[in-house]
Protein backbone atom coordinates (compact mmCIF):
# COMPACT_ATOMS: atom_id res chain seq x y z
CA UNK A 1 -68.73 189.95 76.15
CA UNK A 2 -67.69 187.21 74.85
CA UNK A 3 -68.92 184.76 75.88
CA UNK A 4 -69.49 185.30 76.66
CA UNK A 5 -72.35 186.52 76.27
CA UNK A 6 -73.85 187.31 72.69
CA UNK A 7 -74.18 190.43 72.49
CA UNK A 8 -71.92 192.81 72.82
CA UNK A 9 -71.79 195.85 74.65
CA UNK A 10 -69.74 193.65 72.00
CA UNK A 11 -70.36 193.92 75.54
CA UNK A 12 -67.64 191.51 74.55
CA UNK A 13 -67.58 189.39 77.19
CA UNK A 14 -67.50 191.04 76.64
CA UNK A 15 -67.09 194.85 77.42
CA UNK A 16 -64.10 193.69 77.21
CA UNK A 17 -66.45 192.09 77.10
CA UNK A 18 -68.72 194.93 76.52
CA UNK A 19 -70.30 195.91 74.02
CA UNK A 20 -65.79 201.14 57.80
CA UNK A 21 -64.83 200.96 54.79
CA UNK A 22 -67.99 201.73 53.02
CA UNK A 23 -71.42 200.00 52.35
CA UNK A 24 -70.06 196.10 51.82
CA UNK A 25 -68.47 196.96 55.42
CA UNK A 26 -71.13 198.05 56.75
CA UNK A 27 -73.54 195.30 55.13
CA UNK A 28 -70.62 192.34 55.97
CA UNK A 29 -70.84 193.76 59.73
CA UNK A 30 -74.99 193.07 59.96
CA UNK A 31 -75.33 190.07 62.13
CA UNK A 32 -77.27 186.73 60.68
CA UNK A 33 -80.71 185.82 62.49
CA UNK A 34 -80.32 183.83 65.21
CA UNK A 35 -80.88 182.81 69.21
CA UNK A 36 -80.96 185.44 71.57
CA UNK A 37 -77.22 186.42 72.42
CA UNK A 38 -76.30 186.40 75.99
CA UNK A 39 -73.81 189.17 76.03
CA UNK A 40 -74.69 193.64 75.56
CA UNK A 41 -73.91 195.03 71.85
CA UNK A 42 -70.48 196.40 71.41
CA UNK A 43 -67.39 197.02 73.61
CA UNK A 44 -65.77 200.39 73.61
CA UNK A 45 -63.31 200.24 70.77
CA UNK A 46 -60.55 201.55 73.14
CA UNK A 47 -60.71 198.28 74.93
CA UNK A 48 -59.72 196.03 71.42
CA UNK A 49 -56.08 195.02 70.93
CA UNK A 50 -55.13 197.47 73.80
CA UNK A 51 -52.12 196.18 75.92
CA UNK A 52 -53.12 195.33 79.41
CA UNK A 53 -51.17 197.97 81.26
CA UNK A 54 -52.36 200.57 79.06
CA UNK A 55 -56.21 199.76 79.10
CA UNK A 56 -58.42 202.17 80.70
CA UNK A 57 -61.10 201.40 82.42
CA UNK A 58 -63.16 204.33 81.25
CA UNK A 59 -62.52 206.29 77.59
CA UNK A 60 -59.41 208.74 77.59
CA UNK A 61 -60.01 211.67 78.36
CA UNK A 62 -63.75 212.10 79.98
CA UNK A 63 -63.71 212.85 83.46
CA UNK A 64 -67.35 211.51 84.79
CA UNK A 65 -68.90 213.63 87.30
CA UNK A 66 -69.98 212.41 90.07
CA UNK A 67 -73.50 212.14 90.69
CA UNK A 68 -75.16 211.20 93.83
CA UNK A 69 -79.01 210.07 92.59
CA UNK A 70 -81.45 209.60 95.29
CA UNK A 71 -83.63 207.76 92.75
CA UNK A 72 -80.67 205.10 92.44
CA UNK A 73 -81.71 203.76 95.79
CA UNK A 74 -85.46 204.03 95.53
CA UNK A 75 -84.75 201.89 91.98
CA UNK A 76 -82.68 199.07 94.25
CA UNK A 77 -86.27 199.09 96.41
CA UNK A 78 -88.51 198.35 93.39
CA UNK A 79 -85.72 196.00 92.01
CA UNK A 80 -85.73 194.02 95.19
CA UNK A 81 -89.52 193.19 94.80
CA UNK A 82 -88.62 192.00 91.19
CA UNK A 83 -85.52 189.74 92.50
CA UNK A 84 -87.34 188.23 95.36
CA UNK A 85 -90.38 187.26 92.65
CA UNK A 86 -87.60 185.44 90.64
CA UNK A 87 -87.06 183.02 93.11
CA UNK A 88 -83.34 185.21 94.83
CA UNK A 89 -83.73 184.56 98.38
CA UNK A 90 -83.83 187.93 100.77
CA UNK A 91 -80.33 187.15 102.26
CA UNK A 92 -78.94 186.82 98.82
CA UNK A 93 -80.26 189.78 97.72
CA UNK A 94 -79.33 191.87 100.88
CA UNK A 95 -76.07 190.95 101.18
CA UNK A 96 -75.29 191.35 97.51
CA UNK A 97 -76.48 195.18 97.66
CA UNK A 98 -75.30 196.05 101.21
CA UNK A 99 -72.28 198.27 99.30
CA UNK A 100 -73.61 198.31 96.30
CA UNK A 101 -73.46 201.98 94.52
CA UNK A 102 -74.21 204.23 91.11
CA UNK A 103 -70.99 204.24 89.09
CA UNK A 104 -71.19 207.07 87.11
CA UNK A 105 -68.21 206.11 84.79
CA UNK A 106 -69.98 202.96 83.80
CA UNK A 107 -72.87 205.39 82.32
CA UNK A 108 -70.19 207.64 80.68
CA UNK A 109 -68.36 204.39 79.29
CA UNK A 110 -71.31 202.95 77.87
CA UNK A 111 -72.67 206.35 76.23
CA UNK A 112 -69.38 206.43 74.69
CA UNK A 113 -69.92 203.10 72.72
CA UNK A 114 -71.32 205.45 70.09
CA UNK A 115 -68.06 206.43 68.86
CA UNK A 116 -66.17 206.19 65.83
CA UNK A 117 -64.85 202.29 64.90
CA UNK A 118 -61.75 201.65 64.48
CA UNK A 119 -60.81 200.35 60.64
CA UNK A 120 -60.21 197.03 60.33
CA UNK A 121 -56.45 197.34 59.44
CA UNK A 122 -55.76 199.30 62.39
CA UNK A 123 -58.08 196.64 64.49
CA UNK A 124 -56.25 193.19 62.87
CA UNK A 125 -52.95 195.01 63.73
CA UNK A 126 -53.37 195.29 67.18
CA UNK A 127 -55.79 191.83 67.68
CA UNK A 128 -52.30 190.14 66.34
CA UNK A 129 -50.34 192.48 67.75
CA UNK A 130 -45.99 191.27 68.13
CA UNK A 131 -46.71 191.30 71.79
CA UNK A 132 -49.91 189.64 71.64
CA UNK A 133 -48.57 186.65 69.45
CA UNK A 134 -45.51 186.61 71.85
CA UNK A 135 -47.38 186.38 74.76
CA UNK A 136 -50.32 183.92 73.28
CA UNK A 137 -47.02 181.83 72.06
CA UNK A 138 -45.89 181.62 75.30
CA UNK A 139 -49.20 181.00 77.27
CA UNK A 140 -49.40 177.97 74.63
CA UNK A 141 -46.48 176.48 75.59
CA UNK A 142 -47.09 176.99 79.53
CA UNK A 143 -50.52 175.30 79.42
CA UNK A 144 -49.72 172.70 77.20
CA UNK A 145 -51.13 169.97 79.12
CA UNK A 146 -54.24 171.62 79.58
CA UNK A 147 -54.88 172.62 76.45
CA UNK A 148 -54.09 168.84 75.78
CA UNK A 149 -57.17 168.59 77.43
CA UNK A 150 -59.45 170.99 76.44
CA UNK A 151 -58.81 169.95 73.14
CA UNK A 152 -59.65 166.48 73.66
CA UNK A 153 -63.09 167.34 75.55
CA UNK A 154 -64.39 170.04 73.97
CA UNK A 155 -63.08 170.15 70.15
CA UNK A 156 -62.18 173.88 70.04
CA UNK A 157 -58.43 174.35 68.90
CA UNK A 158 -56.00 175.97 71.49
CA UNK A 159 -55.19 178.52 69.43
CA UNK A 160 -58.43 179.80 69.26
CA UNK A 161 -59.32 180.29 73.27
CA UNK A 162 -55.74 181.72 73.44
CA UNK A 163 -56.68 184.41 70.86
CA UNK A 164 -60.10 184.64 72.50
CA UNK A 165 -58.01 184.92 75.67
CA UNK A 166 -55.64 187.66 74.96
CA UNK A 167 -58.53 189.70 73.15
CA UNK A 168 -60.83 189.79 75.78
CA UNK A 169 -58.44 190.01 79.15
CA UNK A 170 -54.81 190.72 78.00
CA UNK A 171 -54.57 186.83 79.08
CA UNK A 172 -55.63 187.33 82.54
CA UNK A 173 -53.92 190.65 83.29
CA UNK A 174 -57.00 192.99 82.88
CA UNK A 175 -60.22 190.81 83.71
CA UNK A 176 -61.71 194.08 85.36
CA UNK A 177 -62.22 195.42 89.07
CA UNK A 178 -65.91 197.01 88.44
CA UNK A 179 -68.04 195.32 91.60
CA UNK A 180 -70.06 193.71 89.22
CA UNK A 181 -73.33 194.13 91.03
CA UNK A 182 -72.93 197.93 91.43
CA UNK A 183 -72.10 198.08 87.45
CA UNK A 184 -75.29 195.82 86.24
CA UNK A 185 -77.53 197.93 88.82
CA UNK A 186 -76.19 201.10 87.74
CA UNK A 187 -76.38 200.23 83.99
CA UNK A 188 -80.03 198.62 84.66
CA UNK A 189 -80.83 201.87 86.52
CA UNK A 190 -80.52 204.10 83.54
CA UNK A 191 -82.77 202.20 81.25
CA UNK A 192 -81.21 202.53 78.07
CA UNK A 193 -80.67 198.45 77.68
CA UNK A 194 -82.60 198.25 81.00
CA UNK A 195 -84.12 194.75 80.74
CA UNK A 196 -80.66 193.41 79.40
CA UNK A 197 -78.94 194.44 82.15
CA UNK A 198 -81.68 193.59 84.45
CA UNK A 199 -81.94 190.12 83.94
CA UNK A 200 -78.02 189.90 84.25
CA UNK A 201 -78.09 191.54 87.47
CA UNK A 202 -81.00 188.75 88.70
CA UNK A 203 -78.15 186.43 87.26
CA UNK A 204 -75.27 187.35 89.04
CA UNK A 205 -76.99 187.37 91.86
CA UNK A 206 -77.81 183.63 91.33
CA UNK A 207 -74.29 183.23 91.00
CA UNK A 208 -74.11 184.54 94.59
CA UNK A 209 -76.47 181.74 95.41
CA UNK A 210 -74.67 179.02 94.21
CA UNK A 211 -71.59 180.32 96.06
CA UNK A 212 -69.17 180.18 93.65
CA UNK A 213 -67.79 183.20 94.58
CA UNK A 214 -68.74 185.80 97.33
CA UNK A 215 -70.23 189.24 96.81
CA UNK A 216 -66.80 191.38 97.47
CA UNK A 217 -64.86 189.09 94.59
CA UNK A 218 -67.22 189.15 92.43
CA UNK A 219 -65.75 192.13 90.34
CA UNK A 220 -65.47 192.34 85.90
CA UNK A 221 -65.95 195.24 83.42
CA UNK A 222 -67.51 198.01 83.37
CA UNK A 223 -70.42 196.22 81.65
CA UNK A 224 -70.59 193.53 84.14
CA UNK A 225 -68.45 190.82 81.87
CA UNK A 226 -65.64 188.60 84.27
CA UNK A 227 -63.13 186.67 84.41
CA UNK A 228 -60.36 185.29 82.52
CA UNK A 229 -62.51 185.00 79.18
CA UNK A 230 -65.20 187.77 80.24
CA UNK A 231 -68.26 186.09 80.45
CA UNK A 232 -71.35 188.01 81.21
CA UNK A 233 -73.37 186.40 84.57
CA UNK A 234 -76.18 184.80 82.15
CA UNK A 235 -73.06 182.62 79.81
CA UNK A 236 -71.74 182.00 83.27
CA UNK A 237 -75.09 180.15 84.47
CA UNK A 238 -75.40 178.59 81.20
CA UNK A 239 -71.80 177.49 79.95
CA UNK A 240 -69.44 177.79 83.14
CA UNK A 241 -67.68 174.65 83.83
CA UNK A 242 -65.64 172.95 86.76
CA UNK A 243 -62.81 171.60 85.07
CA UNK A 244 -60.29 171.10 87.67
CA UNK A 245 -63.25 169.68 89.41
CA UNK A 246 -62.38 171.49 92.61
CA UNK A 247 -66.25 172.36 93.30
CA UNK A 248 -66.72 175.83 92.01
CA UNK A 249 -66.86 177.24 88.54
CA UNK A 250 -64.00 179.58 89.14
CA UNK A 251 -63.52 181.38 86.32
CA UNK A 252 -62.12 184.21 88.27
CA UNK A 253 -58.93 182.43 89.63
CA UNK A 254 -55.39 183.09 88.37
CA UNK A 255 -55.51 179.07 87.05
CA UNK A 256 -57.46 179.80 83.67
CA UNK A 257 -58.49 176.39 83.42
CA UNK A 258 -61.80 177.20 84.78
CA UNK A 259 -62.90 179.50 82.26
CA UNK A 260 -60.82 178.53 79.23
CA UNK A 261 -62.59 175.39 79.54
CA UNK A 262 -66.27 177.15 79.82
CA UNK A 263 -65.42 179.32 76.71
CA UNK A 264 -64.49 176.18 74.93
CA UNK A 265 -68.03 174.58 75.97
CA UNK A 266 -69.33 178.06 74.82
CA UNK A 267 -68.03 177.92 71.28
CA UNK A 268 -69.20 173.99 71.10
CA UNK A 269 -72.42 175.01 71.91
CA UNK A 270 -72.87 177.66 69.47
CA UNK A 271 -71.83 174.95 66.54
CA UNK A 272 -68.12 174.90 66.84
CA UNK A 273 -66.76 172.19 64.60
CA UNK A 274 -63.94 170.32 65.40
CA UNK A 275 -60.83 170.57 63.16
CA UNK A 276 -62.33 173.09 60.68
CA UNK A 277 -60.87 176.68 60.28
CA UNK A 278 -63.29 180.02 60.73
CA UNK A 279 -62.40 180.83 57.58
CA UNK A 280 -59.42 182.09 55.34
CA UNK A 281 -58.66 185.33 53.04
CA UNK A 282 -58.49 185.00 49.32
CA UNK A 283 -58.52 186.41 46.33
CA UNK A 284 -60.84 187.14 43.66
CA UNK A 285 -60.58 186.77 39.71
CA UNK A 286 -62.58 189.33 38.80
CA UNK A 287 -65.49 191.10 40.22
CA UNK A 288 -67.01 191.42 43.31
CA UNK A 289 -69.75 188.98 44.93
CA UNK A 290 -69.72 189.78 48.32
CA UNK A 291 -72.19 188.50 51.02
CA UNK A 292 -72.97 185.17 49.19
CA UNK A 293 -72.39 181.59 50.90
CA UNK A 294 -71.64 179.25 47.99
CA UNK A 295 -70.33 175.57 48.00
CA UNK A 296 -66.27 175.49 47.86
CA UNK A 297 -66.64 173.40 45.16
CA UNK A 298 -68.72 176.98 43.43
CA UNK A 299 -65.86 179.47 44.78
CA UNK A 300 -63.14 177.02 42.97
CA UNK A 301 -64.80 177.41 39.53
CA UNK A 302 -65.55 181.34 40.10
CA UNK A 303 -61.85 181.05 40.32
CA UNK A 304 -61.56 181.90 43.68
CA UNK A 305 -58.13 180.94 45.54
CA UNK A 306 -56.42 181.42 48.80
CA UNK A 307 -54.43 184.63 48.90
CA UNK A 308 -51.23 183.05 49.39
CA UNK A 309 -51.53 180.52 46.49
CA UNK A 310 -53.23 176.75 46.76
CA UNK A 311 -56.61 175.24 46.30
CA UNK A 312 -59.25 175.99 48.70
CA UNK A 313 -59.84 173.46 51.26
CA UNK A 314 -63.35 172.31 51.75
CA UNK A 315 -64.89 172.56 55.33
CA UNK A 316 -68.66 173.34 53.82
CA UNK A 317 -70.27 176.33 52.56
CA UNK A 318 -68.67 179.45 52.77
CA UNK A 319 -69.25 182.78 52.48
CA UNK A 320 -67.83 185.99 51.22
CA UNK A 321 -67.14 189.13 52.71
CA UNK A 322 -65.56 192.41 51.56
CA UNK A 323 -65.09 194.05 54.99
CA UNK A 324 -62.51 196.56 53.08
CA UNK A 325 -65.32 197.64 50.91
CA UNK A 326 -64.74 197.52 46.82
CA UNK A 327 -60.82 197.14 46.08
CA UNK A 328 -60.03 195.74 49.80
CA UNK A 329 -59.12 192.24 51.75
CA UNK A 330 -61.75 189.33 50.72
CA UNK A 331 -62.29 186.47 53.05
CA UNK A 332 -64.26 183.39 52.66
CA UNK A 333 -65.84 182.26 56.09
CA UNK A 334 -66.85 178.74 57.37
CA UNK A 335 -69.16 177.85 59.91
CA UNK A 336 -66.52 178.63 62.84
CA UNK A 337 -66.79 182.16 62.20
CA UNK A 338 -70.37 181.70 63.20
CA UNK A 339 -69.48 180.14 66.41
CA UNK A 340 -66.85 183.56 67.20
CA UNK A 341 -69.35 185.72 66.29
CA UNK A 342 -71.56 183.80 68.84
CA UNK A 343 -68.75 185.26 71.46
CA UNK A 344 -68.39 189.01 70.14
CA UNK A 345 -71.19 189.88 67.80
CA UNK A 346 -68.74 191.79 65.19
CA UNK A 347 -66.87 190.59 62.44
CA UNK A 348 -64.09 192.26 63.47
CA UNK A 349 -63.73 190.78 66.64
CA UNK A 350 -64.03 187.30 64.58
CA UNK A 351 -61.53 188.33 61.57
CA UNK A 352 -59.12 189.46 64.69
CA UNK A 353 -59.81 186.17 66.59
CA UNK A 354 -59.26 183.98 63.77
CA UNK A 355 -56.35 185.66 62.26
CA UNK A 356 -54.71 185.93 65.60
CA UNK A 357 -55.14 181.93 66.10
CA UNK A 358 -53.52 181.43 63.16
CA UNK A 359 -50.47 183.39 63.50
CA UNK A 360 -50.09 181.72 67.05
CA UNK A 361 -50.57 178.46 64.69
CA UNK A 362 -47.80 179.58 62.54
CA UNK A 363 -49.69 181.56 59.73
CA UNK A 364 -48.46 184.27 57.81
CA UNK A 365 -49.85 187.83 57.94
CA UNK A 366 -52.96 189.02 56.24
CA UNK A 367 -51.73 189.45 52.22
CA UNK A 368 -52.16 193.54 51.21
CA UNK A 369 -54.82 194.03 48.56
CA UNK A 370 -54.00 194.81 45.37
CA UNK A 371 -55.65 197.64 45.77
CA UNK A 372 -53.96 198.88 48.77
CA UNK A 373 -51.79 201.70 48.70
CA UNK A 374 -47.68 201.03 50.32
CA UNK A 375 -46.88 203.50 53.26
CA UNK A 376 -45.50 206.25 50.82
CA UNK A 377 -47.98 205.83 48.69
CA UNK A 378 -50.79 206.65 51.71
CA UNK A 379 -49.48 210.07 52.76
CA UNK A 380 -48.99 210.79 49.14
CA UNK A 381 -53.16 210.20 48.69
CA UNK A 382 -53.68 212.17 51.80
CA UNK A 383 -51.59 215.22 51.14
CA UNK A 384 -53.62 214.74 47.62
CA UNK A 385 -57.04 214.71 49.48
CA UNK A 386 -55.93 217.92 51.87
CA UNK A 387 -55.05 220.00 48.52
CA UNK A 388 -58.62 219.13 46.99
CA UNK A 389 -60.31 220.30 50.42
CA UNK A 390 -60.66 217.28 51.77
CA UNK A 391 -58.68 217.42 55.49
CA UNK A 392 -57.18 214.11 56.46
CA UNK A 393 -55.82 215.88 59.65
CA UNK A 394 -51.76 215.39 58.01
CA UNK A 395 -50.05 213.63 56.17
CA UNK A 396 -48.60 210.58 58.19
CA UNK A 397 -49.73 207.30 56.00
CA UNK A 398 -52.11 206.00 58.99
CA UNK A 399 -55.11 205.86 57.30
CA UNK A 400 -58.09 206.20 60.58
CA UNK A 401 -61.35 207.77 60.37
CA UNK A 402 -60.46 210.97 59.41
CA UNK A 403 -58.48 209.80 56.54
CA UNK A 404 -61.52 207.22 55.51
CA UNK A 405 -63.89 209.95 56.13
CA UNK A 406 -61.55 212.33 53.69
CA UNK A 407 -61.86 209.99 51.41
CA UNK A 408 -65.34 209.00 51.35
CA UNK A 409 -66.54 212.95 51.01
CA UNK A 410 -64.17 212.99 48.19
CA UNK A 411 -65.66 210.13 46.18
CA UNK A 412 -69.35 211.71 47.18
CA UNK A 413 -68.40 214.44 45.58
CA UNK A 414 -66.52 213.02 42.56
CA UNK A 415 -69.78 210.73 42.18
CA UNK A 416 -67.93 207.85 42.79
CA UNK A 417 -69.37 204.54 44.45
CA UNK A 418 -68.51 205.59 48.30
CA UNK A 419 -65.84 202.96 49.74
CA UNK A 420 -63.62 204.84 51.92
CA UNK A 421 -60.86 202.97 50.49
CA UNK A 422 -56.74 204.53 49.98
CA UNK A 423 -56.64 202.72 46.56
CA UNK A 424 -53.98 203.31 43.78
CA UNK A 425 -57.45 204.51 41.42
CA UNK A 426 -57.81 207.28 43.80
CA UNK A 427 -54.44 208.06 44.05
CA UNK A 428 -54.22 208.54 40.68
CA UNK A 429 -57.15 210.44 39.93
CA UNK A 430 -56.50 212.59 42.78
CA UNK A 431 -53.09 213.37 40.46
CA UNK A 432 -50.83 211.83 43.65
């Protein structure tokens, strides 16, 4: 959802727009109060980092059956009523519907939000992906002029909606060909986030009012999310923008300027500030003091520095995160990250977004934790864990969730504090 939308079914925009490493992950990954989000909760984590021509549009591997439901239709009836009471006019609404059908591989794709995340190593490595950065590189250089542009109006660097871009639609190549209307009814339909999904169905269908688009192009994700940036129909009413001032909000065209521009008047209006990172990973002197916003000018005498060398820069309060758990990555976060988690309610999506804007900037990679274990190293701890009765599933250094889960079991056991963590401590206890 992303924007665009707030909530994910991470929708991320999201679904693509749809909607750990221990406790500290799990506490770093709880979402601050604030406004009602406009996007579903999470996106499958399939969909993150994926290369366009790869992505599926339903999980690998689950063949949905079909299911013809009689009380589909008689739902469409009672919705109508609803519609028509919030203000849709009859043609709108009868048009819209007049091929509209249940999807049973949105349910199945939804249902299967439930699974397993992805570690955050595995995650940043495909968010800033070689081919992503190339690509992002090149779209930078292609739309210079417009991001000229953006820049100037709206205050959001270009390297940020260019990550955004190329997390949420593979820059344009995979912006989803789910009739939107059929996915939001179907999704509405089975009640599980049914008022969510109902009051983006009454907003698409204003969308068909305003005639921005017809009913037969209006097609997204699974979740309903479209376009370019993958906004869900309620961002599109509230943030879409005519930039090329052509008449129409278009953020469906092949010309991105459309909807780059609306995601940049997103992030503005969820605080973005101009000129100030979303944050930056350093490292700590001594303990751990995670989940705290402090001054910079309190980080600098905790001895807190950047993780490649320097003095922090100053760009307000910032606070602390773990997302490793105990022994892992640290990261201090400004008031930007705020604004991306506004987009994709996960702080992995916003650690991706912001590290992949600054390798398209010219950054470096993230710096390994001390903690963390080399590649050798890795299978050495999990050829370690399998011997104590601990299955990591082999040997092959890629620490995922079986390897994390390995690990955690062991430490429960050990009565160790739980971090799922491949440290050198646990490598060496383990007698690796």
């Amino acid at each position: 959802m992303t924007v665009i939308g707030r909530r994910q079914v991470t929708l991320g925009l999201g679904c693509g727009l749809a909607c750990g490493a221990g406790a500290l992950a799990a506490s770093a990954d709880r979402p601050p109060k604030r406004r009602p989000v406009l996007r579903p909760k999470r996106r499958p984590e399939h969909w993150a980092g994926t290369p366009p021509e790869t992505l599926p549009e339903t999980p690998p591997k689950i063949r949905p059956k079909p299911r013809p439901d009689p009380g589909f239709h008689a739902w469409i009836a009672g919705f109508r009523k609803r519609a028509l009471a919030e203000g849709i006019a009859p043609a709108t609404f009868d048009r819209a519907f007049a091929g509209a059908e249940y999807l049973s591989r949105v349910t199945v794709t939804d249902r299967a939000q439930t699974a397993p995340r992805r570690p955050l190593d595995a995650y940043i490595a495909r968010a800033a992906s070689p081919d992503r950065i190339r690509i992002g590189a090149a779209k930078l250089k292609r739309h210079r002029r417009l991001f000229d542009r953006l820049e100037a109006r709206f205050g959001v660097a270009r390297e940020v909606l260019v990550a955004i871009w190329g997390m949420e639609s593979g820059f344009g190549a995979m912006t989803g060909k789910t009739p939107v209307i059929s996915a939001l009814a179907t999704l509405a339909f089975e009640a599980r986030r049914a008022a969510f999904f109902e009051a983006e169905l009454v907003a698409a269908l204003r969308i068909l009012e305003a005639g921005d688009i017809g009913p037969g192009a209006l097609r997204g994700s699974w979740a309903g999310a479209m376009g370019h940036m993958q906004f869900m129909p309620s961002t599109w009413l509230a943030h879409a923008v005519d930039f090329d001032g052509d008449g129409r909000r278009d953020i469906w065209s092949a010309e991105p300027g459309d909807a780059l521009a609306s995601a940049a008047n997103y992030l503005r209006a969820s605080g973005w500030v101009a000129g100030a990172p979303w944050g930056l990973q350093v490292r700590l002197p001594g303990g751990r003091d995670p989940l705290v916003t402090r001054s910079i000018a309190e980080w600098r005498a905790r001895g807190v520095t950047p993780a490649r060398g320097g003095e922090l820069p100053d760009h307000g309060a910032a606070r602390l995160i773990l997302p490793d758990g105990a022994g892992g990555r640290a990261f201090l976060l400004f008031a930007n990250t705020r604004a991306l988690r506004a987009y994709n309610d996960s702080i992995k999506y916003a650690l991706g977004v912001g590290h992949l804007s600054d390798r398209l900037a010219g950054g470096k990679p993230l710096v390994a934790a001390e903690a963390e274990l080399d590649f050798e190293a890795r299978q050495a701890l999990q050829a370690a864990l399998t011997r104590a009765g601990f299955d990591t599933g082999g040997a092959d250094g890629v620490f995922g969730h079986r390897s994390t889960a390995a690990i955690r079991d062991w430490e429960a056991a050990e009565g160790l504090p739980v971090t799922g963590v491949a440290s050198r401590a646990a490598l060496e206890r383990l007698g690796g």
